[in-house]
C-alpha atoms as a PDB file:
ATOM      1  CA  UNK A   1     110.035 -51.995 175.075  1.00  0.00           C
ATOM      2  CA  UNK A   2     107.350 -49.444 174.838  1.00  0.00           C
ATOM      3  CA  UNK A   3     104.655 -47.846 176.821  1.00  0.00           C
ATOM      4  CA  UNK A   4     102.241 -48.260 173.538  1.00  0.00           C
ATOM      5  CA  UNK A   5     102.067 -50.845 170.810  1.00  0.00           C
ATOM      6  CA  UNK A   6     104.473 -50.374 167.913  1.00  0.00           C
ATOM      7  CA  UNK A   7     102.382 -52.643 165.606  1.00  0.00           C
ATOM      8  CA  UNK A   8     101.713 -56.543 164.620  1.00  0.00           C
ATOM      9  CA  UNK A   9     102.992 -58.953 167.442  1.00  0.00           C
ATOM     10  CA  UNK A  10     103.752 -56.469 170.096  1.00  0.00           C
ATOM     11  CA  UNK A  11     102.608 -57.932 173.603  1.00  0.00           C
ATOM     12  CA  UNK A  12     101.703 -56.260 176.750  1.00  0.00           C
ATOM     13  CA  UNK A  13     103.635 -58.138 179.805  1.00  0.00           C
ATOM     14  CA  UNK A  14     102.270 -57.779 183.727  1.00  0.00           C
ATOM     15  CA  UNK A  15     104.346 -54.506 183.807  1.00  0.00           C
ATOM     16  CA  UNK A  16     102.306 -52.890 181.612  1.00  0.00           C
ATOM     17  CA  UNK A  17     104.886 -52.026 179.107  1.00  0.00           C
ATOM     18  CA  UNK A  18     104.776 -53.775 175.256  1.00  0.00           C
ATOM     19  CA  UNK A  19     107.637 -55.473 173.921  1.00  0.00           C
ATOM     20  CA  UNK A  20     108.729 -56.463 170.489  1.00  0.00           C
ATOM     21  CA  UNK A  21     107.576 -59.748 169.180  1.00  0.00           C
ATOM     22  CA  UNK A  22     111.550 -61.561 169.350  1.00  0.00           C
ATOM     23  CA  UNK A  23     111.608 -60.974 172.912  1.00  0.00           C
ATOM     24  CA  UNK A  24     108.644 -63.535 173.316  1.00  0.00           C
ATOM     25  CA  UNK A  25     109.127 -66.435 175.061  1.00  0.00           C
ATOM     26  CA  UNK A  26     109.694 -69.588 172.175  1.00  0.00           C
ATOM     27  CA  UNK A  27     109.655 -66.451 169.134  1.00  0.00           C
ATOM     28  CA  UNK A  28     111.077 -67.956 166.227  1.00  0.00           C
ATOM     29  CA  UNK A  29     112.349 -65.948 163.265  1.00  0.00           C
ATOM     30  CA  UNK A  30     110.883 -66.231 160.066  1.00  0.00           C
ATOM     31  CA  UNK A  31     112.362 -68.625 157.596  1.00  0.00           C
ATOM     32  CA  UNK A  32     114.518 -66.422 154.950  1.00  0.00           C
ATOM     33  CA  UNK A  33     112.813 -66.160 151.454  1.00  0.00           C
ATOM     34  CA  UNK A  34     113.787 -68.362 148.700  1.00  0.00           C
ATOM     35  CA  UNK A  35     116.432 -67.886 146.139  1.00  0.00           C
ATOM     36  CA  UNK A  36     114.025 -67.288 143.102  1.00  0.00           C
ATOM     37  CA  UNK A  37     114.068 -70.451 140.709  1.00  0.00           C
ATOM     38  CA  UNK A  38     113.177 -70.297 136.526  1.00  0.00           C
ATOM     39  CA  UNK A  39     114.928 -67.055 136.756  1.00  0.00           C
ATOM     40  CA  UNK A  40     117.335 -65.555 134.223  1.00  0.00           C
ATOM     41  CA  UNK A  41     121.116 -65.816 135.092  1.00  0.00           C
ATOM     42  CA  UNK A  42     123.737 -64.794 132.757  1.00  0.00           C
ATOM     43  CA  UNK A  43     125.785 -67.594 130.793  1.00  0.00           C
ATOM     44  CA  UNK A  44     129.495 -67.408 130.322  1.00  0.00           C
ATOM     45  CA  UNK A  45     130.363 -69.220 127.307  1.00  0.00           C
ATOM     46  CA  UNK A  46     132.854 -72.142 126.956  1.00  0.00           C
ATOM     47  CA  UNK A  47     135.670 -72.766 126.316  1.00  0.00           C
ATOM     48  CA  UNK A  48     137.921 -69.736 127.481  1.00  0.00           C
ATOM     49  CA  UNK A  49     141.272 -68.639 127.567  1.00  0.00           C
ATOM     50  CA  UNK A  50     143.668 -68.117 130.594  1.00  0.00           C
ATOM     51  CA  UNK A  51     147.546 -68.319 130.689  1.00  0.00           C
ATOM     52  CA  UNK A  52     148.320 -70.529 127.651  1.00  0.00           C
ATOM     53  CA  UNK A  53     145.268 -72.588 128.019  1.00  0.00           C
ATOM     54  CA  UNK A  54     141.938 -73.377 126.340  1.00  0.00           C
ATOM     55  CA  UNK A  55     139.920 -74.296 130.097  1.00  0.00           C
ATOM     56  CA  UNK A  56     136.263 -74.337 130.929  1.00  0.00           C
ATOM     57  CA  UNK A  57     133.388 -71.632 131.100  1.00  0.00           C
ATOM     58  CA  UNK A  58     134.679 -67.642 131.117  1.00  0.00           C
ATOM     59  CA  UNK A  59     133.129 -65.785 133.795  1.00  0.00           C
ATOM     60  CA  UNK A  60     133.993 -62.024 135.413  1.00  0.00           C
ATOM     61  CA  UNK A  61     137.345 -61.678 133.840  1.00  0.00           C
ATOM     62  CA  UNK A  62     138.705 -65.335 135.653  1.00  0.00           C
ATOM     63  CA  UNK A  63     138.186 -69.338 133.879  1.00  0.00           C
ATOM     64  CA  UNK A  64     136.480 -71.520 135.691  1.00  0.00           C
ATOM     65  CA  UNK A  65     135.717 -75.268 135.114  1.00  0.00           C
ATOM     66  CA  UNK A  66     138.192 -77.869 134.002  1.00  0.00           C
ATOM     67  CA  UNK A  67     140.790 -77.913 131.542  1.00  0.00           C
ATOM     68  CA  UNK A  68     139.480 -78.020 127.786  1.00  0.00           C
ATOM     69  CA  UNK A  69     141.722 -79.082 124.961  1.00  0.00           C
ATOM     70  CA  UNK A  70     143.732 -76.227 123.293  1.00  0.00           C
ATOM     71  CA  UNK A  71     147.111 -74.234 124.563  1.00  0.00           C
ATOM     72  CA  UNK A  72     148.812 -71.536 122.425  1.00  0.00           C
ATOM     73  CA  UNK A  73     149.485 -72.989 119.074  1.00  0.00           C
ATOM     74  CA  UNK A  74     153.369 -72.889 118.202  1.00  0.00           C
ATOM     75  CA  UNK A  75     154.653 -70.492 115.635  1.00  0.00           C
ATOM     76  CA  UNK A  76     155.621 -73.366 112.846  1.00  0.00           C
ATOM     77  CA  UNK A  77     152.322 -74.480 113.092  1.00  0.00           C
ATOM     78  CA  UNK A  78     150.655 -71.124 112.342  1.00  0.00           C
ATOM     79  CA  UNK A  79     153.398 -70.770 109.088  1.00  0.00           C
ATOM     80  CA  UNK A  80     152.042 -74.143 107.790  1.00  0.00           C
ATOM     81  CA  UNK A  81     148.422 -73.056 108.137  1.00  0.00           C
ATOM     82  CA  UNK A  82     149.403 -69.505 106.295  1.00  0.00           C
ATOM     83  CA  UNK A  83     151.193 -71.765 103.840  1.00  0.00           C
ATOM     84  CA  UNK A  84     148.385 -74.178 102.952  1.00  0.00           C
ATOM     85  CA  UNK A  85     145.970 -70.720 102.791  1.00  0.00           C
ATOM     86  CA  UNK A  86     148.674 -69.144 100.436  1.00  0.00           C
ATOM     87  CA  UNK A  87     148.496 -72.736  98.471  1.00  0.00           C
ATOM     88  CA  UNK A  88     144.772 -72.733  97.409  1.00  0.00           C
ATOM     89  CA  UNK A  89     144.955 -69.272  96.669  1.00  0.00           C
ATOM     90  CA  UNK A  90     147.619 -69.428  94.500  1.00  0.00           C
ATOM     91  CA  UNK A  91     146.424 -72.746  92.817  1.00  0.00           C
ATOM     92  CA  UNK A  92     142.628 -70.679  92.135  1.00  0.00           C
ATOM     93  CA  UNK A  93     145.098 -68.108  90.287  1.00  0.00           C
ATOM     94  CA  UNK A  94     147.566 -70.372  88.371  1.00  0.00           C
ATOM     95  CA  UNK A  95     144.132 -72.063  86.820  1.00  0.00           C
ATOM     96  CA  UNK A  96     142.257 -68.860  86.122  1.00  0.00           C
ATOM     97  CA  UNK A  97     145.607 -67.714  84.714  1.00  0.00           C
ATOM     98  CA  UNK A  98     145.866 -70.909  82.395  1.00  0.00           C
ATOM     99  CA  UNK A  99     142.247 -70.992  81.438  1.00  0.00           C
ATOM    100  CA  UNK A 100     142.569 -66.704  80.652  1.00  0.00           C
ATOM    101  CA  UNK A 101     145.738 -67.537  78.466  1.00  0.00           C
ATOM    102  CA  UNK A 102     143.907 -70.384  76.403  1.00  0.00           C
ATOM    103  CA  UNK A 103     141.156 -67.989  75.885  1.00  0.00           C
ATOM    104  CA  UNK A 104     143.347 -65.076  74.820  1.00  0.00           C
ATOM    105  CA  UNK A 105     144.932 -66.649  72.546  1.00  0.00           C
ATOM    106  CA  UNK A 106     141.240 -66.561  70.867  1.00  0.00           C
ATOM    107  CA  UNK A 107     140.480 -63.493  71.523  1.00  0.00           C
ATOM    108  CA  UNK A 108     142.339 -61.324  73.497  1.00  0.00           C
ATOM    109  CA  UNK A 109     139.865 -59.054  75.035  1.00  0.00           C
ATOM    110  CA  UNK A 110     138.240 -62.120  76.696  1.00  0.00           C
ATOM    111  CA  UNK A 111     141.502 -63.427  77.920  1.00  0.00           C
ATOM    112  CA  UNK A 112     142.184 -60.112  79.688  1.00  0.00           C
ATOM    113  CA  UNK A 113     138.797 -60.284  80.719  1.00  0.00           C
ATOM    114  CA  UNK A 114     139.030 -63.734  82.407  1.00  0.00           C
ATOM    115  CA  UNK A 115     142.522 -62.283  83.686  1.00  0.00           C
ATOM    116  CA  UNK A 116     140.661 -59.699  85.537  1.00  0.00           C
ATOM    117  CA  UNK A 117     137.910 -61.516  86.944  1.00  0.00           C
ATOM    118  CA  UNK A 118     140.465 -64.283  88.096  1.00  0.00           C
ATOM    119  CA  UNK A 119     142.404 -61.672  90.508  1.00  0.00           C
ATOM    120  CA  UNK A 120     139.354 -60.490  91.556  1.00  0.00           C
ATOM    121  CA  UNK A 121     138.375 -63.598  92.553  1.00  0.00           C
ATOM    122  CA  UNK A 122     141.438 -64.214  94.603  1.00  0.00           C
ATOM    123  CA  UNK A 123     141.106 -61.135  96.486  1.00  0.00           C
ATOM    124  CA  UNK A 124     137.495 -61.920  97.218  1.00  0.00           C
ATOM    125  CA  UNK A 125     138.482 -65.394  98.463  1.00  0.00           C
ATOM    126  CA  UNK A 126     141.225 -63.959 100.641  1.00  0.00           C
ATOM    127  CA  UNK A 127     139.035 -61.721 102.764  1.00  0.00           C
ATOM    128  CA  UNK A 128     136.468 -64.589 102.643  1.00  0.00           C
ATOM    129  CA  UNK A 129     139.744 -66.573 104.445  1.00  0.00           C
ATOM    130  CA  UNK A 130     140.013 -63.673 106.895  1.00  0.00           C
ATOM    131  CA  UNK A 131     136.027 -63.859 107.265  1.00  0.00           C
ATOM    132  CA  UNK A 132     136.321 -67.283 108.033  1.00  0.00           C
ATOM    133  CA  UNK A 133     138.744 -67.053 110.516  1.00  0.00           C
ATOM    134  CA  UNK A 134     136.772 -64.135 112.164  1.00  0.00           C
ATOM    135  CA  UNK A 135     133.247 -66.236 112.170  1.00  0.00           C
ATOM    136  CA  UNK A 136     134.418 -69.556 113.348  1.00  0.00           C
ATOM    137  CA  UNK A 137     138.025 -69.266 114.513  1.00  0.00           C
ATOM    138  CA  UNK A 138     139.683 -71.214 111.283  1.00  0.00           C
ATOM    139  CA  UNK A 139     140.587 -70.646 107.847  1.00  0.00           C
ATOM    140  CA  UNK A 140     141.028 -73.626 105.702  1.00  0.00           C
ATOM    141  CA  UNK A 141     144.368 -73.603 106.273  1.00  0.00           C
ATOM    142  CA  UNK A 142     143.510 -73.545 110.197  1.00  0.00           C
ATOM    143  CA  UNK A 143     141.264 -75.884 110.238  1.00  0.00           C
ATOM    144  CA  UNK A 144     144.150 -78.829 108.480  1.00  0.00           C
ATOM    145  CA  UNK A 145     146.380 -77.826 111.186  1.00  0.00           C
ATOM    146  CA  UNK A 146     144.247 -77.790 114.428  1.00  0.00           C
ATOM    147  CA  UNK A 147     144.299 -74.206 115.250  1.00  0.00           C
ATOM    148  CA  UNK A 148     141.681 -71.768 116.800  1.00  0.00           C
ATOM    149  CA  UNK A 149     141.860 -68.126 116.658  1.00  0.00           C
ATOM    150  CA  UNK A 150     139.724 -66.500 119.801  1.00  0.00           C
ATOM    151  CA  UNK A 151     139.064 -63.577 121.808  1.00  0.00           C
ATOM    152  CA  UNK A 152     141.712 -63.567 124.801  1.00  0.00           C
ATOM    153  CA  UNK A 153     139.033 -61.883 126.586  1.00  0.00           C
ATOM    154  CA  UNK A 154     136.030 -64.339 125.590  1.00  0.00           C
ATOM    155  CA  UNK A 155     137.615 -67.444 124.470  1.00  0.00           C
ATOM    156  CA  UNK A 156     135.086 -67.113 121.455  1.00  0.00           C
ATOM    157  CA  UNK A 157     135.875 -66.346 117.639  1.00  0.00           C
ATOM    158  CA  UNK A 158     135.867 -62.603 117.293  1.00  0.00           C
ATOM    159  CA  UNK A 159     133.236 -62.624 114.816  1.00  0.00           C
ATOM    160  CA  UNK A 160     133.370 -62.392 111.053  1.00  0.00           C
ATOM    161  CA  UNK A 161     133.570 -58.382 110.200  1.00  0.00           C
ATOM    162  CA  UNK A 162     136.495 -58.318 112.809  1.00  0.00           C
ATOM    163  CA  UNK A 163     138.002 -61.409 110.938  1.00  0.00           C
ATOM    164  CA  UNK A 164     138.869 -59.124 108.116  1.00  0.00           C
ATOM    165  CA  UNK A 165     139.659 -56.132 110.368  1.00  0.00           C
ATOM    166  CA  UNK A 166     142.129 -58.519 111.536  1.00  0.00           C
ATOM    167  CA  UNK A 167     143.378 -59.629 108.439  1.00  0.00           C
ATOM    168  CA  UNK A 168     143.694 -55.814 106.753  1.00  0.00           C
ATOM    169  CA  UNK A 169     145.816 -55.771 110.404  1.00  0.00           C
ATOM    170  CA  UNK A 170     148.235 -58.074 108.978  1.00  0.00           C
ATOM    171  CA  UNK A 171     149.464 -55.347 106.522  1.00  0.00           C
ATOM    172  CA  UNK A 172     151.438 -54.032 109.649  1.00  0.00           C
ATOM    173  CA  UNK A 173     152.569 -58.071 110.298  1.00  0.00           C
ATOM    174  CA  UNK A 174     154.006 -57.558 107.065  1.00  0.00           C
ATOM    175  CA  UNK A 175     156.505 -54.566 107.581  1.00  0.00           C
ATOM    176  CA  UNK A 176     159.796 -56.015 107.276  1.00  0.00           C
ATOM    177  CA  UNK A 177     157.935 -59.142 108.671  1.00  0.00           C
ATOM    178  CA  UNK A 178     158.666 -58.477 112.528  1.00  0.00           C
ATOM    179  CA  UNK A 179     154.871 -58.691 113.134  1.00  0.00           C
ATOM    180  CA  UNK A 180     155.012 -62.329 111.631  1.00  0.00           C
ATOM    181  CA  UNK A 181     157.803 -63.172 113.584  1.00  0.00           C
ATOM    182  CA  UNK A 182     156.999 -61.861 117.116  1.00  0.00           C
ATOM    183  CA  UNK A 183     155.161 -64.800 118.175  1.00  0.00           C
ATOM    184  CA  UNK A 184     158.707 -66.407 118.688  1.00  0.00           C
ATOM    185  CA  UNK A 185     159.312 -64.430 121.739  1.00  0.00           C
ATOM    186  CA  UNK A 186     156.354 -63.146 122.837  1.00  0.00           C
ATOM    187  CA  UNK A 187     154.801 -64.516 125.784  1.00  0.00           C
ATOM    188  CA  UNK A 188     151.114 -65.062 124.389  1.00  0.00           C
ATOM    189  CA  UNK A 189     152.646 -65.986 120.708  1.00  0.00           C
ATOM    190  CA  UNK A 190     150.702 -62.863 119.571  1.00  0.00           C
ATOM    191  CA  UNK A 191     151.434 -61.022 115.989  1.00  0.00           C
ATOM    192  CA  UNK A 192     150.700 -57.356 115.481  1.00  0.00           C
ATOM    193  CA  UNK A 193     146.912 -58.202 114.252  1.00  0.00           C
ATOM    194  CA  UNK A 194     146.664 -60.790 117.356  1.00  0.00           C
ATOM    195  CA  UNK A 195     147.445 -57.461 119.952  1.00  0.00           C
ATOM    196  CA  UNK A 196     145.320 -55.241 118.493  1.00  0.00           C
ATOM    197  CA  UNK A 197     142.341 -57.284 117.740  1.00  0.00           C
ATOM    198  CA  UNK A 198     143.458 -59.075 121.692  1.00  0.00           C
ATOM    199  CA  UNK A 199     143.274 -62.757 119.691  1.00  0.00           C
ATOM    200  CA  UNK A 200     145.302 -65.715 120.596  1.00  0.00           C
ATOM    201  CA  UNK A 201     145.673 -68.978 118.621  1.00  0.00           C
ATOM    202  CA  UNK A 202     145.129 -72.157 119.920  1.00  0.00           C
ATOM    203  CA  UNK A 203     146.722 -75.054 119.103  1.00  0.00           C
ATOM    204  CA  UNK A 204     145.440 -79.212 119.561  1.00  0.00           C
ATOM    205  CA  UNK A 205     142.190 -78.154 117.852  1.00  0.00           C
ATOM    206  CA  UNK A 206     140.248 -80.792 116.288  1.00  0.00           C
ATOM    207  CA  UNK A 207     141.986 -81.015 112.626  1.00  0.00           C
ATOM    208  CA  UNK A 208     140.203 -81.857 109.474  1.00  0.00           C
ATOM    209  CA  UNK A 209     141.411 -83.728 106.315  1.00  0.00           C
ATOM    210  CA  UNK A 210     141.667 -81.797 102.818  1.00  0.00           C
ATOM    211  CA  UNK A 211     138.127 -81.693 101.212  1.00  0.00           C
ATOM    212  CA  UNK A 212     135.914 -78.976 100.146  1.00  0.00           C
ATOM    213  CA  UNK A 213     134.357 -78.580 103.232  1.00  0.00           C
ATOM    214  CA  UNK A 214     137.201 -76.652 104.735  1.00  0.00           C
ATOM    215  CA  UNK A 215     135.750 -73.888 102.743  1.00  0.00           C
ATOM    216  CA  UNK A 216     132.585 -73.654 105.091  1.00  0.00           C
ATOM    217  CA  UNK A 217     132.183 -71.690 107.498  1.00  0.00           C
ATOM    218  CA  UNK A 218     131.092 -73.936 110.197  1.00  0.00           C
END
């Protein structure tokens, strides 16, 4: 109430004074605006990790949505992937190593020659491993076996430069092999490498037979 107008929809009653448009007789209140539609809203991605368990879209720290396949894979499971990694590797080097001896005994600069080039290409093809398992979650070795390696935090692969962080990480795994081993009793079945890059493996991942496509990154 006011002895002057205060602006739009003020109304004078018989006493002279003005009053505010909501304390008219059948006033209404405007409608409240409309959430804005087409706008941008920030996606989560699939597929998290919470507790043990692969579930549904990541959002603000907490999973939402239902369960999705996965769970922490065991630690025998994670040897037999290593193993099968440590397998190709060592069969690239055992027929480099052949093919360098039947050339050395030729000539024995080019059999040291194809010596070198064969370790070099082992080393290359073990960070591409740890690439691998960085850019897509799975090594070749991983992908046989039906295991994912993920953010904790995102429930996505980590990304291919902190693949081979990760692996250089297993150097510290490999001291006196309690790193290795510490997935046995630890409650997220984490090695060294898995705590410091926060990864988790999960286990029940769609597996894939023995051809050369385990060696794409896809």
């Amino acid at each position: 109430m006011s002895d002057v107008s205060q602006g739009p929809g003020w109304w004078q009653a018989s006493d002279g004074k003005w009053y505010s448009p909501e304390q008219a007789q059948g006033y209404q209140a405007p409608p409240a605006p409309a959430a804005p539609t087409g706008g941008y809203q920030s996606a989560a991605p699939a597929g998290g990790y919470q507790g043990g368990q692969q579930t549904g879209a990541y959002q603000g720290g907490q999973q939402t949505g239902g369960p999705g396949p996965g769970g922490l894979a065991d630690w025998g499971t994670r040897v037999v992937a290593t193993l099968i990694d440590s397998g190709v590797l060592i069969g690239v080097m055992l027929a480099g190593v052949l093919v360098a001896a039947i050339l050395g005994a030729i000539s024995s600069a080019l059999g040291i020659l194809v010596g070198l080039l064969v370790y070099l290409a082992a080393i290359g093809a073990s960070f591409y491993f740890t690439y691998m398992t960085g850019a897509v979650g799975q090594s070749p070795g991983k992908k046989v076996m039906g295991i994912k390696v993920v953010s904790e935090e995102t429930g996505q692969p980590i990304g291919g430069g902190l693949g081979i962080v990760r692996g250089l990480a297993h150097f510290l795994d490999g001291i006196m092999m309690i790193g290795y081993l510490f997935p046995l009793w630890d409650p997220k079945r984490q090695t060294f490498a898995d705590k410091i890059m926060k990864t988790v493996a999960l286990g029940n991942q769609p597996k894939q037979q023995f051809s050369p496509d385990l060696l794409k990154v896809k």
